[in-house]
N, C-alpha and C. Protein backbone atom coordinates (compact mmCIF):
# COMPACT_ATOMS: atom_id res chain seq x y z
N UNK A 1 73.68 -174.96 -6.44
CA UNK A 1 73.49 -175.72 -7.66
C UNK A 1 73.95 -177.18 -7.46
N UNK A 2 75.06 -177.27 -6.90
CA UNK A 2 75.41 -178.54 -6.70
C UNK A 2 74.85 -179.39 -5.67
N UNK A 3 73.76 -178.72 -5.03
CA UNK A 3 73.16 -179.66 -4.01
C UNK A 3 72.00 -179.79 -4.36
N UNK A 4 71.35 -179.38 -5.37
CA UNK A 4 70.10 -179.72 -6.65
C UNK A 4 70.61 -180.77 -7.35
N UNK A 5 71.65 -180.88 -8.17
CA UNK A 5 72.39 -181.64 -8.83
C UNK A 5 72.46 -183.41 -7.93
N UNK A 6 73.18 -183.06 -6.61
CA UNK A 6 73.04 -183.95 -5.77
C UNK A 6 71.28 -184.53 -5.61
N UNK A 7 70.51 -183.91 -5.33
CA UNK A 7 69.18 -184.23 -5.08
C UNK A 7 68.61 -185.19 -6.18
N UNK A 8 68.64 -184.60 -7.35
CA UNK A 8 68.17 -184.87 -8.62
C UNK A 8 68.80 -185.99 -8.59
N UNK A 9 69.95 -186.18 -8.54
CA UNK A 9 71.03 -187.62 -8.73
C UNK A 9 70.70 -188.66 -8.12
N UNK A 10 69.98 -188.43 -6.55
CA UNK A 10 69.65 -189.30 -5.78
C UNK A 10 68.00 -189.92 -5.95
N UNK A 11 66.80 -188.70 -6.50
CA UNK A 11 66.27 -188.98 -6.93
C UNK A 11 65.59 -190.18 -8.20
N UNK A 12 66.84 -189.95 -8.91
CA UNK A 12 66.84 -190.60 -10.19
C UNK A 12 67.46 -192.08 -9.69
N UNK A 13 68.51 -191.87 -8.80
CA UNK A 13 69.27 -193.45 -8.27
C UNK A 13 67.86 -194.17 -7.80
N UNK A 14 67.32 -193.61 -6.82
CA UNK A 14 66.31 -194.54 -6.28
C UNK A 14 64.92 -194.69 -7.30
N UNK A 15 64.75 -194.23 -8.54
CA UNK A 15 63.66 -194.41 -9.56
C UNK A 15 64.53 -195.55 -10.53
N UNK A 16 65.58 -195.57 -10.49
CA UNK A 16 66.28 -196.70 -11.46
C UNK A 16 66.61 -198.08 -10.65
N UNK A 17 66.59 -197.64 -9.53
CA UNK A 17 66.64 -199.11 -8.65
C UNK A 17 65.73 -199.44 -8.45
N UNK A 18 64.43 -198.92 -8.67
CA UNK A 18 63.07 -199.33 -8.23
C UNK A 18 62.66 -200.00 -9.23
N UNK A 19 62.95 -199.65 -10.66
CA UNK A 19 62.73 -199.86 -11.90
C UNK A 19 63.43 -201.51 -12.20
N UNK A 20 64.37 -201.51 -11.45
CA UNK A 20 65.39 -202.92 -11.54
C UNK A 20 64.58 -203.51 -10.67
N UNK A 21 64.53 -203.51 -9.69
CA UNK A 21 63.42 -204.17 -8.74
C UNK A 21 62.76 -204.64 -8.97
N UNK A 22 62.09 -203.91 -9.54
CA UNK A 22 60.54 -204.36 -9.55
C UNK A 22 60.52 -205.26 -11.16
N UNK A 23 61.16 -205.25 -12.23
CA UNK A 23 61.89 -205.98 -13.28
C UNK A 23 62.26 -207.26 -12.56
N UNK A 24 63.12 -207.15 -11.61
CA UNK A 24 63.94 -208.95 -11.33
C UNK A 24 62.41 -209.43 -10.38
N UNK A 25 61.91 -208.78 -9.45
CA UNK A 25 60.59 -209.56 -8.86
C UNK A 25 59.66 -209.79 -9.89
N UNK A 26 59.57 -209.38 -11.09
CA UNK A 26 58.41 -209.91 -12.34
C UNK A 26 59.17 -211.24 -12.82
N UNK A 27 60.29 -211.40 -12.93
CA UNK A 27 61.26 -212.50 -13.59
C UNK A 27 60.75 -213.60 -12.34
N UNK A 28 61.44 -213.16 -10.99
CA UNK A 28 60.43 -214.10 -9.99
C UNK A 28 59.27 -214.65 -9.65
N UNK A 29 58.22 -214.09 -9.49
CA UNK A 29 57.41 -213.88 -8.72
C UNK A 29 56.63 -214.56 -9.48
N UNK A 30 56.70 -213.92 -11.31
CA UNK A 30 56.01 -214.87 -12.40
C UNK A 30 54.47 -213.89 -12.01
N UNK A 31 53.06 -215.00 -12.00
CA UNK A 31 52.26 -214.56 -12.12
C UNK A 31 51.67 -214.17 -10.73
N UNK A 32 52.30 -214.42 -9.99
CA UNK A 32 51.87 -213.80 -8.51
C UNK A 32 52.23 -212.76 -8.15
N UNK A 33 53.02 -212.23 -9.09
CA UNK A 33 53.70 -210.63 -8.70
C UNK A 33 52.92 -209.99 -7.93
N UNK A 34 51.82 -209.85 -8.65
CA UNK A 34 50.29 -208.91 -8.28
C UNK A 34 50.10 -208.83 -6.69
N UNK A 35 50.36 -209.81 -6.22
CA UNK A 35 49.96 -210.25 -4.74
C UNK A 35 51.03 -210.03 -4.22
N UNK A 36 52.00 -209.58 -4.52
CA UNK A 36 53.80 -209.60 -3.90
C UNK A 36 53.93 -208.04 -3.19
N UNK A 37 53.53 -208.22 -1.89
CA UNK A 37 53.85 -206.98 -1.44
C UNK A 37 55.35 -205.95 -1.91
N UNK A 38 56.73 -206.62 -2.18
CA UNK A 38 57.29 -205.70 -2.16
C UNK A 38 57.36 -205.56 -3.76
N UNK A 39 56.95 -206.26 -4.45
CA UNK A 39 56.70 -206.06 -6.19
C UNK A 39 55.55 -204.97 -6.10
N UNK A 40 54.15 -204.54 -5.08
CA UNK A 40 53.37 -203.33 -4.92
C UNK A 40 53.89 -201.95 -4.80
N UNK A 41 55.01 -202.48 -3.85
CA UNK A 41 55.60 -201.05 -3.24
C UNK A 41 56.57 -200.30 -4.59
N UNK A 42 57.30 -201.73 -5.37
CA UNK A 42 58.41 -201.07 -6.26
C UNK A 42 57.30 -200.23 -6.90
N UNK A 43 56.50 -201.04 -7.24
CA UNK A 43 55.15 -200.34 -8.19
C UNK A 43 54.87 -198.53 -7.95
N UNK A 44 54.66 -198.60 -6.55
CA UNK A 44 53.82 -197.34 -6.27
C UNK A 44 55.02 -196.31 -6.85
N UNK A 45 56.13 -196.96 -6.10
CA UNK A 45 57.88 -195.82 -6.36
C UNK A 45 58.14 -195.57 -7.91
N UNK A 46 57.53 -196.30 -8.23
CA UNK A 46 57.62 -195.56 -10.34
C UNK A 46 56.91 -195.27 -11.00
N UNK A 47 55.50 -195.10 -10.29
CA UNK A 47 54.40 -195.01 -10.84
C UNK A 47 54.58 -193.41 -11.60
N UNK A 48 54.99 -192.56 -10.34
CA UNK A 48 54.94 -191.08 -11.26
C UNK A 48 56.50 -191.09 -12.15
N UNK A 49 56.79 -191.94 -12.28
CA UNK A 49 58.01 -191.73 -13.41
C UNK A 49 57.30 -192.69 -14.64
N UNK A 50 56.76 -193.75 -14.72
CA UNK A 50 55.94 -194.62 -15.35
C UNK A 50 54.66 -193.57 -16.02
N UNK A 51 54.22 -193.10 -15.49
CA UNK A 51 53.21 -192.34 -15.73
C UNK A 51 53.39 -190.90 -16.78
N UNK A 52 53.93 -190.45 -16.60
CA UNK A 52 55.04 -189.17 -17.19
C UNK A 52 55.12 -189.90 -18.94
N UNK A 53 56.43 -190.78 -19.07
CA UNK A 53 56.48 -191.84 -20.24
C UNK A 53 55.19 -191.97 -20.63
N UNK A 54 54.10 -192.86 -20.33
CA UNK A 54 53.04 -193.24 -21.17
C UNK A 54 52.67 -192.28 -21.44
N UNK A 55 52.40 -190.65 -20.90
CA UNK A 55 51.79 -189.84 -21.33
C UNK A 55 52.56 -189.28 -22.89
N UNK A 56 53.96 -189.27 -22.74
CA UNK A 56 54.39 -188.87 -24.00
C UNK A 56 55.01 -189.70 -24.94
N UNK A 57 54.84 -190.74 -24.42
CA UNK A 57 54.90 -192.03 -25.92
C UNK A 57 53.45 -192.07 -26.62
N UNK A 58 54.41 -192.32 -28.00
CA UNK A 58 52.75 -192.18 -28.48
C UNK A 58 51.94 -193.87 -28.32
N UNK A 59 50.89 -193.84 -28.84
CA UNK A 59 50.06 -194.73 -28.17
C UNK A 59 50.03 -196.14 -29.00
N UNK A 60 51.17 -195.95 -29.75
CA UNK A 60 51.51 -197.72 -30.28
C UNK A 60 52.49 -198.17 -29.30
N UNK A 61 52.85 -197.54 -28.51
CA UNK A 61 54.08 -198.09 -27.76
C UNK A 61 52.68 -199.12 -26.68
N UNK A 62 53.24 -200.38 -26.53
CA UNK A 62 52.42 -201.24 -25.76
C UNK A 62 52.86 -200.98 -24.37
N UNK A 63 51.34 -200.68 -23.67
CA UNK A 63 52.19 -200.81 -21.95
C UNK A 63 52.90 -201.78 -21.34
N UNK A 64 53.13 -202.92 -22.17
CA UNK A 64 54.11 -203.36 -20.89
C UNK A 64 55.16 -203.21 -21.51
N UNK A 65 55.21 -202.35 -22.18
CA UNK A 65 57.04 -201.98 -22.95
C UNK A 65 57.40 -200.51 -22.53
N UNK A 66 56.20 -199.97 -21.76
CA UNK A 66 56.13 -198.22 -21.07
C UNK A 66 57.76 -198.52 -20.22
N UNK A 67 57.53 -199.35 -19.17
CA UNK A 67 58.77 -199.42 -17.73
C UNK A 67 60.24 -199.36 -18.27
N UNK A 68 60.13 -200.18 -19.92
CA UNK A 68 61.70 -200.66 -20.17
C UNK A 68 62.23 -199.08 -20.76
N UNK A 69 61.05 -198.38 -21.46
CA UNK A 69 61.38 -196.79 -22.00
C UNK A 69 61.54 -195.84 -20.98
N UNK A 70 61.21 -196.14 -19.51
CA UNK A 70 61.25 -195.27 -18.48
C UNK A 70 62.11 -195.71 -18.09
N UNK A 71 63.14 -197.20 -17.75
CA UNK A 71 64.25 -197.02 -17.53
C UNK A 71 64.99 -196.39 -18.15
N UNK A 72 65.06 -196.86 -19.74
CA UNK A 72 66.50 -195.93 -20.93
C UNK A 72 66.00 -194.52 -20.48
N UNK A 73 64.92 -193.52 -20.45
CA UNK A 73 65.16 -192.38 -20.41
C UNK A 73 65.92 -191.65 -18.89
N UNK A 74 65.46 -192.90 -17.74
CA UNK A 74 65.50 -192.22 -16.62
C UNK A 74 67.05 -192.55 -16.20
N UNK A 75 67.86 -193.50 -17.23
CA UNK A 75 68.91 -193.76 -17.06
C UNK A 75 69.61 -192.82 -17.92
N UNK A 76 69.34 -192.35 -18.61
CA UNK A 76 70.07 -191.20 -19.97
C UNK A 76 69.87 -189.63 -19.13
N UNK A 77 68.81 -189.21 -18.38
CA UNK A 77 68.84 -188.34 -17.73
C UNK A 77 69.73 -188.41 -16.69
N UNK A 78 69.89 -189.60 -16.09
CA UNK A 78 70.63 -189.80 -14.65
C UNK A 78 71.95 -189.48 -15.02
N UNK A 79 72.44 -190.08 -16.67
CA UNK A 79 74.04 -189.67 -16.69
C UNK A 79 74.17 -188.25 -17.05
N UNK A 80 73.18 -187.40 -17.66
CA UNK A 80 73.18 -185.91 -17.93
C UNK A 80 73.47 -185.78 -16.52
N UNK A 81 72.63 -185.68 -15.53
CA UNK A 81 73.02 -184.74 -14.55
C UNK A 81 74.55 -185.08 -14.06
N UNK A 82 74.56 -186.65 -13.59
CA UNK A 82 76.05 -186.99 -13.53
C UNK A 82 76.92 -186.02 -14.10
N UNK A 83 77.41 -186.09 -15.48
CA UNK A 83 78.42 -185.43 -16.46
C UNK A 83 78.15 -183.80 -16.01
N UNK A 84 77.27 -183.37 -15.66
CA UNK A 84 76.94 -181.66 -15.52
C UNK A 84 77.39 -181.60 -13.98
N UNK A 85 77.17 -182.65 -13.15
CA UNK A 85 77.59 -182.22 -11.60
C UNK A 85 79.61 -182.48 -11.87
N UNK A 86 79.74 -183.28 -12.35
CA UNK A 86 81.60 -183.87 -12.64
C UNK A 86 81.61 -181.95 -13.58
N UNK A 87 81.09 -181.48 -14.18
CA UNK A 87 81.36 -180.47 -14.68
C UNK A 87 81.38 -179.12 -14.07
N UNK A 88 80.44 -179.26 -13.48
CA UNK A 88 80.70 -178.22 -12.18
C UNK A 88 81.53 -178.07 -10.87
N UNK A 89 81.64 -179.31 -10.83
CA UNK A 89 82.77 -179.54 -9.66
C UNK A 89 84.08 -179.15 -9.90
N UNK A 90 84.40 -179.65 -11.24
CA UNK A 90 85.71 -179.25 -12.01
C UNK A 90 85.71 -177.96 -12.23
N UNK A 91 84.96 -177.24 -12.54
CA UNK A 91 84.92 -175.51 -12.66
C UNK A 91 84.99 -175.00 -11.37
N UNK A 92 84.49 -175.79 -10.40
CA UNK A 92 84.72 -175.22 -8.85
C UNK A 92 86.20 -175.73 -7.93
N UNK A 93 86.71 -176.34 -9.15
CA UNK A 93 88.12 -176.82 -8.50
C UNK A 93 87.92 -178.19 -7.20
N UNK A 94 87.03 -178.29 -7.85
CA UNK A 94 86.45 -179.68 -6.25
C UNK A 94 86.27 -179.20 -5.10
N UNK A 95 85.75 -177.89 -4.86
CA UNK A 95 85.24 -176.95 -3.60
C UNK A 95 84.00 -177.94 -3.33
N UNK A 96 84.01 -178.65 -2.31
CA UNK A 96 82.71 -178.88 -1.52
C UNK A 96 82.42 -179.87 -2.59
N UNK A 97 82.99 -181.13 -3.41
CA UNK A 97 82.56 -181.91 -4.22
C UNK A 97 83.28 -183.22 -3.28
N UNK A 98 82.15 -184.39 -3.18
CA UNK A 98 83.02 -185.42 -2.45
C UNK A 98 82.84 -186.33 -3.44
C-alpha cells in the first residue's frame, strides 16, 4: 500500500510541476508559446490530467480557465494522498517509511 501511495505521490508531483511549467513559460514566452518546444512537451505531460477536468466541468467553465481547475484539484488530491501515506506510516510505526 505504501508503495502505491508513493507512486501516486510521485505521479501527481510531476503533473503539478508540469502544470507550473508550463503556467510560468505562458507568462514568458507570451504569444510564441505555441512554437516553444519545451512549453509543447509541458503540454503533452498534462494533457491526460487537462483532459479528465474538461470532461467533468461543466461547459461554462472557459478553456483557458480548464489548467488553473486541474491544478487546485490535482493539488487537493496530491495532499489527500500525502495525509493518508503520513497516516499509514504512523499506524506502521515508521516501518519502511523514509
Amino acid at each position: 500500500m505504501l508503495t502505491l501511495l508513493n507512486l501516486l505521490q510521485l505521479v501527481l508531483y510531476i503533473a503539478l510541476l508540469a502544470l507550473l511549467g508550463q503556467g510560468l513559460l505562458y507568462l514568458l514566452a507570451g504569444a510564441k508559446r505555441d512554437t516553444n518546444l519545451f512549453y509543447q512537451l509541458l503540454r503533452i505531460l498534462t494533457k491526460p490530467f487537462t483532459a479528465v477536468v474538461r470532461k467533468l466541468t461543466p461547459s461554462k467553465v472557459a478553456d483557458r480557465h480548464v489548467p488553473f481547475v486541474t491544478f487546485g484539484a490535482l493539488l487537493l488530491i496530491y495532499l489527500v494522498v500525502t495525509f493518508e501515506k503520513l497516516s499509514l506510516c504512523v499506524s506502521l510505526y515508521m516501518v519502511g517509511c523514509r
